[in-house]
C-alpha atoms as a PDB file:
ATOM      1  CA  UNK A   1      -8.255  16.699  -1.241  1.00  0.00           C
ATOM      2  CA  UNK A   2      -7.227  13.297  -3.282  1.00  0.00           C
ATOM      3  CA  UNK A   3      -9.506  10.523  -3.726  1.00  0.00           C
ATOM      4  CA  UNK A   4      -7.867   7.172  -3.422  1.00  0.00           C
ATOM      5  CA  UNK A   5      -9.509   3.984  -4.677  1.00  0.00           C
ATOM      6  CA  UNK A   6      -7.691   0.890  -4.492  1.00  0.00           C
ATOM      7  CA  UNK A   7      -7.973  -2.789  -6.157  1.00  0.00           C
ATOM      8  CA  UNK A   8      -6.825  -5.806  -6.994  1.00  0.00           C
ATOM      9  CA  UNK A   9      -7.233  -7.623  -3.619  1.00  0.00           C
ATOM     10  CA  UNK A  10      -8.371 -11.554  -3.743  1.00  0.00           C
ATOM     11  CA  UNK A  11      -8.053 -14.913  -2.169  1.00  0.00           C
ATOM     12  CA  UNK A  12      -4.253 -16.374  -2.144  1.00  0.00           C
ATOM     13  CA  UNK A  13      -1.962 -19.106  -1.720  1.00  0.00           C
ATOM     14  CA  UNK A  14       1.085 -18.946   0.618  1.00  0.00           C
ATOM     15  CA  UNK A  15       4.075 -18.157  -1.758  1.00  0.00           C
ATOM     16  CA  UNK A  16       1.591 -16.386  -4.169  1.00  0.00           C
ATOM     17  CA  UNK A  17       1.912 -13.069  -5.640  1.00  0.00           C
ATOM     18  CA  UNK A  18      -0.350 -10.010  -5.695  1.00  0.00           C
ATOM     19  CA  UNK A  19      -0.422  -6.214  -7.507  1.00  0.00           C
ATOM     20  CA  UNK A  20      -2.228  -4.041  -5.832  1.00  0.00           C
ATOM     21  CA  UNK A  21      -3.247  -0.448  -7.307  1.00  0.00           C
ATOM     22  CA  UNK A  22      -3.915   2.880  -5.727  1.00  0.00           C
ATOM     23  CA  UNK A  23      -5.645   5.228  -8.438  1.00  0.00           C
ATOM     24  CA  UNK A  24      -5.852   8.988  -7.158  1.00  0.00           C
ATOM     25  CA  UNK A  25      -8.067  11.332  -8.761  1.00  0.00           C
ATOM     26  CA  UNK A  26      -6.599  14.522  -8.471  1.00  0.00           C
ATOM     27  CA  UNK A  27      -2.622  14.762  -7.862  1.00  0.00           C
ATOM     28  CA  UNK A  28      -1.455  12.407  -4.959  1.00  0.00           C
ATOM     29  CA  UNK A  29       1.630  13.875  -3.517  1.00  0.00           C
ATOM     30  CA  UNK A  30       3.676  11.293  -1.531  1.00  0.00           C
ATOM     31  CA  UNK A  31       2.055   8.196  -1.166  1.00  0.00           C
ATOM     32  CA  UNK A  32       1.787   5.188   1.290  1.00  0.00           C
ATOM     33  CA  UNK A  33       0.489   1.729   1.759  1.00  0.00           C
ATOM     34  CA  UNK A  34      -0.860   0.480   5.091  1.00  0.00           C
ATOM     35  CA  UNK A  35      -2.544  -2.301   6.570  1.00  0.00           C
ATOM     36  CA  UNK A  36      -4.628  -3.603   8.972  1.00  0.00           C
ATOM     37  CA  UNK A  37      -5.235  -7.121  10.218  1.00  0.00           C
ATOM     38  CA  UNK A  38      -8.264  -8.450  12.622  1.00  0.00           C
ATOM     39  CA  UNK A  39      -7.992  -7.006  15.921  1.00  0.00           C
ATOM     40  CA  UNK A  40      -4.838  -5.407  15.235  1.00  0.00           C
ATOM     41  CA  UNK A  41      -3.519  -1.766  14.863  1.00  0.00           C
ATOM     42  CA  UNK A  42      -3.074  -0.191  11.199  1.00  0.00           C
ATOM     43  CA  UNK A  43       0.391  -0.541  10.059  1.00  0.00           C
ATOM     44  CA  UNK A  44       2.676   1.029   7.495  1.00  0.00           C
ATOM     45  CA  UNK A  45       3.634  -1.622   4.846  1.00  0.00           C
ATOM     46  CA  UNK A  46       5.556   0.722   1.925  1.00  0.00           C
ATOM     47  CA  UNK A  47       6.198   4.601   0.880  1.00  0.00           C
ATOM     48  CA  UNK A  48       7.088   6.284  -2.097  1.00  0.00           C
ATOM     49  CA  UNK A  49       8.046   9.871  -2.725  1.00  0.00           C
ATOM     50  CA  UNK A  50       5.681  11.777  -5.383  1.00  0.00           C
ATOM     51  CA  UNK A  51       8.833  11.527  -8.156  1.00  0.00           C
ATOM     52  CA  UNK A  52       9.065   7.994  -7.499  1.00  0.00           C
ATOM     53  CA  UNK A  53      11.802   7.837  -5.739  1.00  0.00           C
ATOM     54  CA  UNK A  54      12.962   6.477  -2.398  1.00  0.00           C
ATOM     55  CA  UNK A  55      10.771   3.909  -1.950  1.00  0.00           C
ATOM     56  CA  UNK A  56      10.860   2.977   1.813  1.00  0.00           C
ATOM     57  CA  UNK A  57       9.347  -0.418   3.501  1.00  0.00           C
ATOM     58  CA  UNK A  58       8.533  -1.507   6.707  1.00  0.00           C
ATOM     59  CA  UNK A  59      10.964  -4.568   8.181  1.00  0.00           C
ATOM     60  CA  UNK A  60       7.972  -7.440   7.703  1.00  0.00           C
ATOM     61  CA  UNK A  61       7.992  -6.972   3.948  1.00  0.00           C
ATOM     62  CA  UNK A  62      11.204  -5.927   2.607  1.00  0.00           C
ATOM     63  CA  UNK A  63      12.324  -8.137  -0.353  1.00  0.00           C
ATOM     64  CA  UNK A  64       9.533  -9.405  -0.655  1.00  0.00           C
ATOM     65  CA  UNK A  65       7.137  -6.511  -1.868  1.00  0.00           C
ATOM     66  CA  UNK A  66       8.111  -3.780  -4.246  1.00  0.00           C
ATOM     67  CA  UNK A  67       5.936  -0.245  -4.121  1.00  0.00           C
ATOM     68  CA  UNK A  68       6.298   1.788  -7.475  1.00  0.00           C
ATOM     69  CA  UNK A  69       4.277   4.569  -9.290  1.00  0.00           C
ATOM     70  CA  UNK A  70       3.115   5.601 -12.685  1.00  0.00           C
ATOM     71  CA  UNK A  71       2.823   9.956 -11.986  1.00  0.00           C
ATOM     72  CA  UNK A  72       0.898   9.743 -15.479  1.00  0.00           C
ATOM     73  CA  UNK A  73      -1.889   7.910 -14.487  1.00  0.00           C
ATOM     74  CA  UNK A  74      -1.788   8.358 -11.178  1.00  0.00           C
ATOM     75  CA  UNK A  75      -1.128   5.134  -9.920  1.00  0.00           C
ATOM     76  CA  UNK A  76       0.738   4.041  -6.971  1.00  0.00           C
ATOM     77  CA  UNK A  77       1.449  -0.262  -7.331  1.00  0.00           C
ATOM     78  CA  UNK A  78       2.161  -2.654  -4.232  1.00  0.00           C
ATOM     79  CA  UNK A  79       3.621  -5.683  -6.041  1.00  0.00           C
ATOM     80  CA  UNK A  80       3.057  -8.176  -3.094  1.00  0.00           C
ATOM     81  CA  UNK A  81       5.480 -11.368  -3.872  1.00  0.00           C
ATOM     82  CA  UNK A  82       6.005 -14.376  -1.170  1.00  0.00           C
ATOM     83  CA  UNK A  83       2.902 -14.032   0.393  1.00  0.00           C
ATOM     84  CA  UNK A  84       2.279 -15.464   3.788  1.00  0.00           C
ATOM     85  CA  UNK A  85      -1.003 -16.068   5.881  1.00  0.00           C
ATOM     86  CA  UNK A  86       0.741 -12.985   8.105  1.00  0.00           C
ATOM     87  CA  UNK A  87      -0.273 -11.028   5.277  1.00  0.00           C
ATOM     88  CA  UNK A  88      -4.011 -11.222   5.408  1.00  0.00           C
ATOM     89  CA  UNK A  89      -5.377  -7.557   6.093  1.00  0.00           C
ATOM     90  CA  UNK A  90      -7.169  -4.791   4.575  1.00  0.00           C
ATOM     91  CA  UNK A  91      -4.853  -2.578   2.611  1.00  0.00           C
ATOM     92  CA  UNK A  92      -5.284   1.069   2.434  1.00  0.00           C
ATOM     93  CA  UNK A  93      -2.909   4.299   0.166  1.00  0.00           C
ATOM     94  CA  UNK A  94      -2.801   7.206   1.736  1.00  0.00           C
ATOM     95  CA  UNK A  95      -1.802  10.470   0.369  1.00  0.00           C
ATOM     96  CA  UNK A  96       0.850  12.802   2.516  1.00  0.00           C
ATOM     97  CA  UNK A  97       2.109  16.427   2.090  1.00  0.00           C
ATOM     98  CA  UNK A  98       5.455  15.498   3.773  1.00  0.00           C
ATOM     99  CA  UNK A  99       6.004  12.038   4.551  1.00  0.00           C
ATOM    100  CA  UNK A 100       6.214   8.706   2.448  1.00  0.00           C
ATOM    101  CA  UNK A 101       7.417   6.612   6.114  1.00  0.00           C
ATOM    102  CA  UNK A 102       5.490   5.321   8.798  1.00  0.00           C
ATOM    103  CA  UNK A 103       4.090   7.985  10.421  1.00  0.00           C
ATOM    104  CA  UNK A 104       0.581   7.381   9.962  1.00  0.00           C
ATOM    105  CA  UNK A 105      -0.613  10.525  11.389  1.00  0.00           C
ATOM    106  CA  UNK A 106       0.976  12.570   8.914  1.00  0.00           C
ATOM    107  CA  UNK A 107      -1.395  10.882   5.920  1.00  0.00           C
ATOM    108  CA  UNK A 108      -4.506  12.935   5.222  1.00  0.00           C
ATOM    109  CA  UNK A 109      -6.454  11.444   2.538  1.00  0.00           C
ATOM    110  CA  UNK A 110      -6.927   7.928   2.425  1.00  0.00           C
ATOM    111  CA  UNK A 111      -8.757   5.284   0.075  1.00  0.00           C
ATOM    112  CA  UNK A 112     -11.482   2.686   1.897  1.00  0.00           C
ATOM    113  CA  UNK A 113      -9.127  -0.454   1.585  1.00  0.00           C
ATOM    114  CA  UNK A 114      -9.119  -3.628  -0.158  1.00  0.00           C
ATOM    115  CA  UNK A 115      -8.925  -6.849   1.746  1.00  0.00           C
ATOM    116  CA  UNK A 116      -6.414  -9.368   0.945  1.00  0.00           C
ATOM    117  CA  UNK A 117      -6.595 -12.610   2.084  1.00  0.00           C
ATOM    118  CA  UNK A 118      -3.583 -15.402   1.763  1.00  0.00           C
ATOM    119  CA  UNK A 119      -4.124 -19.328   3.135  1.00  0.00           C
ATOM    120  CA  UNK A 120      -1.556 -21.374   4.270  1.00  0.00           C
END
């Protein structure tokens, strides 16, 4: 089991830009960001393999925010750039055995979420 704790959420500005950090204690294998806005479902936002690599997004944010890792301190960073009010949610990392994509099922360990919170 991996525990995931993340930070770095706030109050924003439309156009803004935001790091959020995923620290795992313990060895987080792939790795995912999701999110979840008032009265709607959880959704992926970004996925990254456990070497780093292949970093995969979902349509709403691509170009706009950047998911990386640091396997030495067991970090996985959502660099959030352009926000936009759409953005507002609570956003969760989730650990996964075999899946850095949007398959939410396939997560098993997942931090509490931090909320994030962007004005027009």
């Amino acid at each position: 089991q991996v525990h995931l704790v993340e930070s770095g959420g706030g109050l924003m500005q439309a156009g803004d830009s935001l790091r959020l950090s995923c620290v795992a204690s313990g060895r987080a294998y792939h790795v995912g960001w999701f999110r979840q806005a008032p009265d709607k479902e959880r959704e992926f936002v970004a996925g990254i393999t456990s070497t780093g690599s292949q970093p995969f997004y979902a349509d709403s944010v691509k170009g706009r925010f950047t998911i990386s890792r640091d396997t030495a301190k067991n970090t996985i960073f959502l660099q959030m750039d352009s926000l936009k009010p759409e953005d507002t949610a609570i956003y969760s990392c989730a650990d996964s055995k075999v899946t850095w994509k949007n398959n939410r099922q396939l997560y098993g360990d997942w931090g509490q979420g931090i909320q994030v919170t962007v004005s027009s």
